[in-house]
C-alpha atoms as a PDB file:
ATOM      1  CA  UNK A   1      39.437  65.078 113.074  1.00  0.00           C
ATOM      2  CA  UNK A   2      41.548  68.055 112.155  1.00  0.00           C
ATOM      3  CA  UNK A   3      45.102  67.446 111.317  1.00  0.00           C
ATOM      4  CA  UNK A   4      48.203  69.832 112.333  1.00  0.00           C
ATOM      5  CA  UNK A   5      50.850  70.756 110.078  1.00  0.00           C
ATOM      6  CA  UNK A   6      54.362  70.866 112.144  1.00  0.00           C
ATOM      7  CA  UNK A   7      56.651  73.407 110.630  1.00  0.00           C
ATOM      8  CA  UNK A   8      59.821  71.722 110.520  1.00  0.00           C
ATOM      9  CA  UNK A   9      62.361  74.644 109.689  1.00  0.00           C
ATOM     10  CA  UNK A  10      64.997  73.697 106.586  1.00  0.00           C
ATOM     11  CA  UNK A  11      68.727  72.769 107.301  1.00  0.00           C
ATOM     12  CA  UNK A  12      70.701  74.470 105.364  1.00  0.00           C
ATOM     13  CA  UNK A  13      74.589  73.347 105.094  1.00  0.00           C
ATOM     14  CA  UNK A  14      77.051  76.486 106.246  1.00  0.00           C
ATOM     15  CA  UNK A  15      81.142  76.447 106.334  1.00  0.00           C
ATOM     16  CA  UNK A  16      81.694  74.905 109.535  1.00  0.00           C
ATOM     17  CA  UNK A  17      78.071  72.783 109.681  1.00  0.00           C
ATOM     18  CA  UNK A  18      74.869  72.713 109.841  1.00  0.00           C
ATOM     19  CA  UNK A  19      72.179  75.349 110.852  1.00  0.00           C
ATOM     20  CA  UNK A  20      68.314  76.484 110.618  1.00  0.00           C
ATOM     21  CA  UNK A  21      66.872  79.666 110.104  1.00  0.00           C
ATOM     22  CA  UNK A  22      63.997  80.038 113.109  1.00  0.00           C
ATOM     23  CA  UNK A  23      60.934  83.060 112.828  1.00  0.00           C
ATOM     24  CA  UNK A  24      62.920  85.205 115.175  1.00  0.00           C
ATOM     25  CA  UNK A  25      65.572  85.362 112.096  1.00  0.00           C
ATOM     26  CA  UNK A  26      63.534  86.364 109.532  1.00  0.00           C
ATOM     27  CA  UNK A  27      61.964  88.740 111.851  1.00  0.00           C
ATOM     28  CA  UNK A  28      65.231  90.507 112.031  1.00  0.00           C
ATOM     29  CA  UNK A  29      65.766  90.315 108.645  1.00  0.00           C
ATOM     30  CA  UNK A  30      62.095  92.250 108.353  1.00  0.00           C
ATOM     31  CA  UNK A  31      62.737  94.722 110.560  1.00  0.00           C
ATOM     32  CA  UNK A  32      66.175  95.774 108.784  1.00  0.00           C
ATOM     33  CA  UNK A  33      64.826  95.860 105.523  1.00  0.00           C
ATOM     34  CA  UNK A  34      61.422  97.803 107.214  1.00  0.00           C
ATOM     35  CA  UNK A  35      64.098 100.096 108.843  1.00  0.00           C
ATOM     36  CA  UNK A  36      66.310 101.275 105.664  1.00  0.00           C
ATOM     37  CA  UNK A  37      62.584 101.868 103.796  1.00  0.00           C
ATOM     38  CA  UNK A  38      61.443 104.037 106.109  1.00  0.00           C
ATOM     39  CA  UNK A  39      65.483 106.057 106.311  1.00  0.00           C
ATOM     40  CA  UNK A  40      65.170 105.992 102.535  1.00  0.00           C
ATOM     41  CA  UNK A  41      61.629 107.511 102.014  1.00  0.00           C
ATOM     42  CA  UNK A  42      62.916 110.173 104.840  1.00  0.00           C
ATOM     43  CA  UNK A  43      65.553 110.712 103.334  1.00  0.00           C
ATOM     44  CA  UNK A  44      64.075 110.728  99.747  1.00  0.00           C
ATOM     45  CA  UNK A  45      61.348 112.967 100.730  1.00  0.00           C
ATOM     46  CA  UNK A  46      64.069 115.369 102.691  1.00  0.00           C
ATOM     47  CA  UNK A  47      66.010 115.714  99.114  1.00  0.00           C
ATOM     48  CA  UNK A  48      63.233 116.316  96.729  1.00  0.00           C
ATOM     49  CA  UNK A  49      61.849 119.274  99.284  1.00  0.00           C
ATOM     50  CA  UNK A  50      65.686 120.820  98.832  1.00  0.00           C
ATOM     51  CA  UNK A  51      66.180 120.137  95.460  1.00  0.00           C
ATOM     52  CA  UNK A  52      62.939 120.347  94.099  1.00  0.00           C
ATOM     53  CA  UNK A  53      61.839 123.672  95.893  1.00  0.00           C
ATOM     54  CA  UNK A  54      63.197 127.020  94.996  1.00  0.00           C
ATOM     55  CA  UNK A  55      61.969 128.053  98.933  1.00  0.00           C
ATOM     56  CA  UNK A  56      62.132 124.959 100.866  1.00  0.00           C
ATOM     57  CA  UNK A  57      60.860 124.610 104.338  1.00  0.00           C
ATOM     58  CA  UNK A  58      63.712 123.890 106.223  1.00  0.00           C
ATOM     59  CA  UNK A  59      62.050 123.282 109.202  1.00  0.00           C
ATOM     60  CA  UNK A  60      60.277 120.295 108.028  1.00  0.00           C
ATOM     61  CA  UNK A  61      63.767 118.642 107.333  1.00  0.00           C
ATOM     62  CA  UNK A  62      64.651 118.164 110.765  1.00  0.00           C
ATOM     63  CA  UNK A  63      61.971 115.410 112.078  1.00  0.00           C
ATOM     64  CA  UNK A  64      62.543 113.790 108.431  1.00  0.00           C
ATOM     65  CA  UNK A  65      66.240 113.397 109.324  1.00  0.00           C
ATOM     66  CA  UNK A  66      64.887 112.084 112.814  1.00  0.00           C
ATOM     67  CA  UNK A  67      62.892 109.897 111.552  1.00  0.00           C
ATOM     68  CA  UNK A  68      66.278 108.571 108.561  1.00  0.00           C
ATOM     69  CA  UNK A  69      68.501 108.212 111.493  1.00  0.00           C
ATOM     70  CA  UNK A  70      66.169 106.853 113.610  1.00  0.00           C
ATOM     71  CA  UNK A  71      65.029 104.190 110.947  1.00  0.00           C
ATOM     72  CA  UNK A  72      69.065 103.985 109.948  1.00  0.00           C
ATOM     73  CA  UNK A  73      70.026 103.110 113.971  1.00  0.00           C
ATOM     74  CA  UNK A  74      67.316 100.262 113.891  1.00  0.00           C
ATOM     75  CA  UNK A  75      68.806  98.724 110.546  1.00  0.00           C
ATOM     76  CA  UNK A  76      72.130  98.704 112.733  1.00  0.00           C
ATOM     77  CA  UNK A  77      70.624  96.967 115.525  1.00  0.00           C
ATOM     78  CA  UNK A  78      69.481  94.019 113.322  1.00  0.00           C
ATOM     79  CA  UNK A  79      72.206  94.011 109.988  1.00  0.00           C
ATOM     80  CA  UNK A  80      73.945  90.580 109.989  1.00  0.00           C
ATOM     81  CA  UNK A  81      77.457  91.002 109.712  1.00  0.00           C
ATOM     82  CA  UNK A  82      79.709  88.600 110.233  1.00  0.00           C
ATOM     83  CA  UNK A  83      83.216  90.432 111.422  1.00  0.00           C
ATOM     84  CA  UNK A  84      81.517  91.430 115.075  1.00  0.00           C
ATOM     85  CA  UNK A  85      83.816  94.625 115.587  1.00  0.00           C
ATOM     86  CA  UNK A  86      82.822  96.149 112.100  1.00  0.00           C
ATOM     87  CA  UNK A  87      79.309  96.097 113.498  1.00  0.00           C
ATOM     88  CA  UNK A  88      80.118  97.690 116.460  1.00  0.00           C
ATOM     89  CA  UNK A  89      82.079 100.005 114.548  1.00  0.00           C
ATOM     90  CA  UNK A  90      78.854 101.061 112.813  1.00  0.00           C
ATOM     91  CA  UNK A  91      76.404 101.346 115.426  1.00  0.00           C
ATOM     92  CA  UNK A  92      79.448 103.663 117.604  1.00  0.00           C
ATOM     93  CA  UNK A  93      79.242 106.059 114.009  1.00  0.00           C
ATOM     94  CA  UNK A  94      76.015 106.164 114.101  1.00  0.00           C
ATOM     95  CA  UNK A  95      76.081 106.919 118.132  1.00  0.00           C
ATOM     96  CA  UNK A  96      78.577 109.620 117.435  1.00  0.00           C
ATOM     97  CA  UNK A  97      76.385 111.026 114.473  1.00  0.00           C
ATOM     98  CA  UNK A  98      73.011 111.124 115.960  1.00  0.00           C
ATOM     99  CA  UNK A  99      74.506 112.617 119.501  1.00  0.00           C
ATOM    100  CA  UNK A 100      76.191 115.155 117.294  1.00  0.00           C
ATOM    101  CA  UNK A 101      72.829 116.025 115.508  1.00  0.00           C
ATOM    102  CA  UNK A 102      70.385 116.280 118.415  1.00  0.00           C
ATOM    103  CA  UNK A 103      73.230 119.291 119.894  1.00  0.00           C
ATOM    104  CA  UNK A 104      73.535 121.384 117.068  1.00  0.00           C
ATOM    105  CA  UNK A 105      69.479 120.813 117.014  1.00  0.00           C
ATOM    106  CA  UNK A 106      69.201 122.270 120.171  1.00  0.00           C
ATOM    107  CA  UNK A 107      71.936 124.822 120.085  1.00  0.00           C
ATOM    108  CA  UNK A 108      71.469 126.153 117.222  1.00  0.00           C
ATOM    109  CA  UNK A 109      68.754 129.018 116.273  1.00  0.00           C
ATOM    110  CA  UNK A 110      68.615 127.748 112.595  1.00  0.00           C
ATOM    111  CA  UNK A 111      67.077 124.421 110.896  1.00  0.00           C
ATOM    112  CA  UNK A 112      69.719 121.282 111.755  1.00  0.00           C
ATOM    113  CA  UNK A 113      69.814 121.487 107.409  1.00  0.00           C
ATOM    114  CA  UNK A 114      70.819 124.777 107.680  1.00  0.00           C
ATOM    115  CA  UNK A 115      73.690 124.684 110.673  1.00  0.00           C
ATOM    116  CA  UNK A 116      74.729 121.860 108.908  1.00  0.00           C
ATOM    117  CA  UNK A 117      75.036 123.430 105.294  1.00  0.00           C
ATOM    118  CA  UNK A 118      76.237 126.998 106.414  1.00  0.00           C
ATOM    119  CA  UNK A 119      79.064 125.598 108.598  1.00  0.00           C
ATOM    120  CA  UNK A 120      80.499 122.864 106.845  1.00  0.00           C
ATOM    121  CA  UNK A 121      82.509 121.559 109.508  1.00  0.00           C
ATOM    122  CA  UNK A 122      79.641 119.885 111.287  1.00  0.00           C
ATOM    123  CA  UNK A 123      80.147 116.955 109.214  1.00  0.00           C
ATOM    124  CA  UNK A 124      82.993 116.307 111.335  1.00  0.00           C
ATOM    125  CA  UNK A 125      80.261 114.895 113.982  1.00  0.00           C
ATOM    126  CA  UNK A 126      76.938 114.709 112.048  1.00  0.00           C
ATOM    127  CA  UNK A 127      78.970 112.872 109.116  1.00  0.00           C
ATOM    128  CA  UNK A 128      79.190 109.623 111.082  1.00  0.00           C
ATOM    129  CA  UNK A 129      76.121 108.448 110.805  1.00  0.00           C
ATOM    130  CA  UNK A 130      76.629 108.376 107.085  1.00  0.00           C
ATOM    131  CA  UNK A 131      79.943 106.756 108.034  1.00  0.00           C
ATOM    132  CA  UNK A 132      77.427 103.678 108.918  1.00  0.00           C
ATOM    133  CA  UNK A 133      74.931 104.061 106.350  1.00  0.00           C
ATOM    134  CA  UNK A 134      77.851 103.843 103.471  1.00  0.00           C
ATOM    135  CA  UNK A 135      79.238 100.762 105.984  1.00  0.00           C
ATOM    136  CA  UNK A 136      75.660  99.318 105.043  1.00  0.00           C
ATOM    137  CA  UNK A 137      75.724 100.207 101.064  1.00  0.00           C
ATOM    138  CA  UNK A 138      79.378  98.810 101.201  1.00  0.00           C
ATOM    139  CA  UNK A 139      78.400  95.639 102.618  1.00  0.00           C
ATOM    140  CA  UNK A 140      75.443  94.974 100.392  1.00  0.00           C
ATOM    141  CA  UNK A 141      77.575  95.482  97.332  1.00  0.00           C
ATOM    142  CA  UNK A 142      79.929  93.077  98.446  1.00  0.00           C
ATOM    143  CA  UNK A 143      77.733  90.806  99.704  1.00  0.00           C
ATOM    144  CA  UNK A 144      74.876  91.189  97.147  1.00  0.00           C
ATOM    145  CA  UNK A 145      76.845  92.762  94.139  1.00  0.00           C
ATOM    146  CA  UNK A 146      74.354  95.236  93.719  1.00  0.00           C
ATOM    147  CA  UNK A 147      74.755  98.265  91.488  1.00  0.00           C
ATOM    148  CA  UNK A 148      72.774 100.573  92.910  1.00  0.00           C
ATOM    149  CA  UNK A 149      75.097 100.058  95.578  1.00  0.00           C
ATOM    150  CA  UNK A 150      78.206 100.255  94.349  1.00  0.00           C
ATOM    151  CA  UNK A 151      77.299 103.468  93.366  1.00  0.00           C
ATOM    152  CA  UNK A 152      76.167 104.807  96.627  1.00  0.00           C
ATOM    153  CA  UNK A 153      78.909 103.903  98.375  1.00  0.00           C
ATOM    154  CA  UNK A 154      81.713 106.429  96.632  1.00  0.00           C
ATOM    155  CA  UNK A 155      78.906 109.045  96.468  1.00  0.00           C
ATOM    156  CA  UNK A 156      78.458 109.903 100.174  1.00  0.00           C
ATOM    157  CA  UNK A 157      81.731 110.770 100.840  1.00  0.00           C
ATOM    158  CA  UNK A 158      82.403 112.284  97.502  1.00  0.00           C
ATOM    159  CA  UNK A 159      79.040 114.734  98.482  1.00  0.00           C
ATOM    160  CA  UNK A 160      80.115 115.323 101.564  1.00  0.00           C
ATOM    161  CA  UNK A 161      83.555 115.364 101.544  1.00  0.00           C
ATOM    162  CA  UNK A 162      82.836 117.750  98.269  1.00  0.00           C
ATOM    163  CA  UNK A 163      80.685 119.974 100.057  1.00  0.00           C
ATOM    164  CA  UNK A 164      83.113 120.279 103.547  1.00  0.00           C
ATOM    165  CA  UNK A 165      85.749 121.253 101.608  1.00  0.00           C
ATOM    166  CA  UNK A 166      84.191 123.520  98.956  1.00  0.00           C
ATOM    167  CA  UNK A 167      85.154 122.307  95.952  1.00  0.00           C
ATOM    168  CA  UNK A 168      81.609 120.864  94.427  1.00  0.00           C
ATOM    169  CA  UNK A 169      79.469 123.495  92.905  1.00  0.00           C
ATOM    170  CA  UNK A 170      75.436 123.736  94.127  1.00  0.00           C
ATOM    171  CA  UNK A 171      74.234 122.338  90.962  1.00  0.00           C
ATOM    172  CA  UNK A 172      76.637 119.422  91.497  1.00  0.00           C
ATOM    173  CA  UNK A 173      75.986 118.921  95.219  1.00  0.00           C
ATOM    174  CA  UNK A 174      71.757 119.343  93.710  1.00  0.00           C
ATOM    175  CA  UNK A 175      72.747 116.108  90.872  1.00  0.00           C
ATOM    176  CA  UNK A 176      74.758 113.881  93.434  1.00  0.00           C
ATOM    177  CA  UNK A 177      71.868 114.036  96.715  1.00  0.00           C
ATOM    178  CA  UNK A 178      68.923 113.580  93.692  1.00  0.00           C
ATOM    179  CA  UNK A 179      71.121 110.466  92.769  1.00  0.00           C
ATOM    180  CA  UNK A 180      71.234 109.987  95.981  1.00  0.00           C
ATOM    181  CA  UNK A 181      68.083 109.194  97.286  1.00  0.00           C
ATOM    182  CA  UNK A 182      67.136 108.142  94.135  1.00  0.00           C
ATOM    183  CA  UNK A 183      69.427 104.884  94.590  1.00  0.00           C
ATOM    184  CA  UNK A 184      68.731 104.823  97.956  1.00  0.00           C
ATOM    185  CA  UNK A 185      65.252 104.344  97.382  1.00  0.00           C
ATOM    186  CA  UNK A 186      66.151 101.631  94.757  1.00  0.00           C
ATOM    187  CA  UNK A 187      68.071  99.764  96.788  1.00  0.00           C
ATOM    188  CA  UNK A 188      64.942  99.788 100.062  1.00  0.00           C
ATOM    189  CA  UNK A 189      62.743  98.307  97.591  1.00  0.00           C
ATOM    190  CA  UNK A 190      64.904  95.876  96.215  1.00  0.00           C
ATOM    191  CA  UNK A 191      65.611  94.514  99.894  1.00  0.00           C
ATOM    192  CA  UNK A 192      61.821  94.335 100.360  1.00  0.00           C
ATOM    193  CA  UNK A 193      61.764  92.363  97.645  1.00  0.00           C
ATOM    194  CA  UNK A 194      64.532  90.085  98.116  1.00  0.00           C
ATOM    195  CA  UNK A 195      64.953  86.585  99.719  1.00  0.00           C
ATOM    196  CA  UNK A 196      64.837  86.213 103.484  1.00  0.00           C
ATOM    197  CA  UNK A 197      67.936  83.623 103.949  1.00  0.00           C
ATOM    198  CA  UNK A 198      70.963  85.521 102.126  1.00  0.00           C
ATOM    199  CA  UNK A 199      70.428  88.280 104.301  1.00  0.00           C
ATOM    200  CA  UNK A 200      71.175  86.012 107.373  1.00  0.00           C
ATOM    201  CA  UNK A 201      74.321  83.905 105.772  1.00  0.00           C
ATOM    202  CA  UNK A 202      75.837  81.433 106.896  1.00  0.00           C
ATOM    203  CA  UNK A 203      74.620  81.142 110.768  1.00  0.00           C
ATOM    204  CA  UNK A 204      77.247  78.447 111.382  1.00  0.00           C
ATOM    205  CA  UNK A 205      80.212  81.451 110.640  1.00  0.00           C
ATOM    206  CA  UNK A 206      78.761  83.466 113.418  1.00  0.00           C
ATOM    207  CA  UNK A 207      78.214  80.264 115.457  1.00  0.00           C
ATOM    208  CA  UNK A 208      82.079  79.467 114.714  1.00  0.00           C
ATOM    209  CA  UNK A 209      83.928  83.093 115.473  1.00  0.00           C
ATOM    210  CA  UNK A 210      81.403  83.377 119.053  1.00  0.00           C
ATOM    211  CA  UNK A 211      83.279  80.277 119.880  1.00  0.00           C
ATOM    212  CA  UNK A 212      86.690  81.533 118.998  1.00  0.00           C
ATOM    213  CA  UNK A 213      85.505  84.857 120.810  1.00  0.00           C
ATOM    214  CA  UNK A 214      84.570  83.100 124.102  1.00  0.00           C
ATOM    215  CA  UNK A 215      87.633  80.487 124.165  1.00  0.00           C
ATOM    216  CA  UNK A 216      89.965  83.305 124.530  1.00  0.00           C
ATOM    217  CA  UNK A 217      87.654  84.648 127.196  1.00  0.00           C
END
């Protein structure tokens, strides 16, 4: 006679109760973390073809950044957060970046790298979706206090703020994106790696500000 084992899901205690953590949870949990490896090898693989190549094939960067801000717009989908306009916040950057991207892509007669590096001012459009992906670093340092982290999240601006305006050298721009996906990568594999749970929180805060939400409906 065969015997079944009944999962019986663990109760954890949150701020305003009790609450369980069910398989469609950690799936979203997987899927974020699967999401930001894929937009950092992209985006990893994008930098060291521009920074390690004296002739770099442009053309290759533009399904790499496809494939980062495709991976980056998934991560958005399935990030807990707990303030529910902040995530919308993101996901609308990101919306505003990738719309931005796929015109100049098919405007221009140049690589989307190069449009976007010759005419600095694109970042004005195409610089939202890092808007979200530093809204990501940002929360995992505060969340998670990591320093790989911490670090990202003054270097995307400074880079691209630095290169819109003209003041940061190429060699400087070159050090900054190699640190770049260097910690990017660091941080993806670190997720991987990383408890399931503290990447959901505290379910009975998001139970608690729905209910806020819908009693001023």
């Amino acid at each position: 006679m065969t015997q079944q084992t009944v999962y019986v899901p663990e109760v954890y205690q949150g701020q305003f109760g009790e609450f369980t953590i069910t398989e469609g949870d950690r799936t979203g949990v997987i899927i974020y973390r699967t999401g930001l490896m894929v937009a950092a090898l992209s985006f990893a693989i994008g930098s060291a073809l521009v920074v390690l190549n004296n002739n770099p094939n442009f053309q290759l960067l533009t399904p790499l950044y496809a494939c980062f801000s495709l991976a980056l717009g998934v991560s958005l989908l399935t990030i807990h957060i707990y303030m529910a306009f902040l995530h919308r916040l993101l996901q609308v950057c990101w919306v505003i970046g990738s719309i931005t991207a796929v015109i100049l892509a098919l405007s221009s007669s140049t690589p989307l790298a190069v449009t976007i590096y010759t005419q600095p001012l694109t970042l004005l459009g195409v610089g939202f979706t890092f808007v979200a992906l530093t809204g990501i670093y940002f929360k995992e340092a505060f969340c998670f206090n990591r320093l790989e982290t911490k670090v990202l999240t003054p270097i995307v601006p400074v880079l691209l703020l630095g290169h819109m305006l003209g003041v940061l050298p190429t060699q400087g721009e070159q050090v900054l994106l190699g640190l770049w996906a260097i910690l990017f990568v660091v941080f993806a594999v670190r997720k991987a790696i990383q408890a399931i749970p503290p990447d959901i929180g505290d379910k009975s805060v998001f139970q608690y500000l729905k209910a806020q939400r819908l009693a001023k409906v």
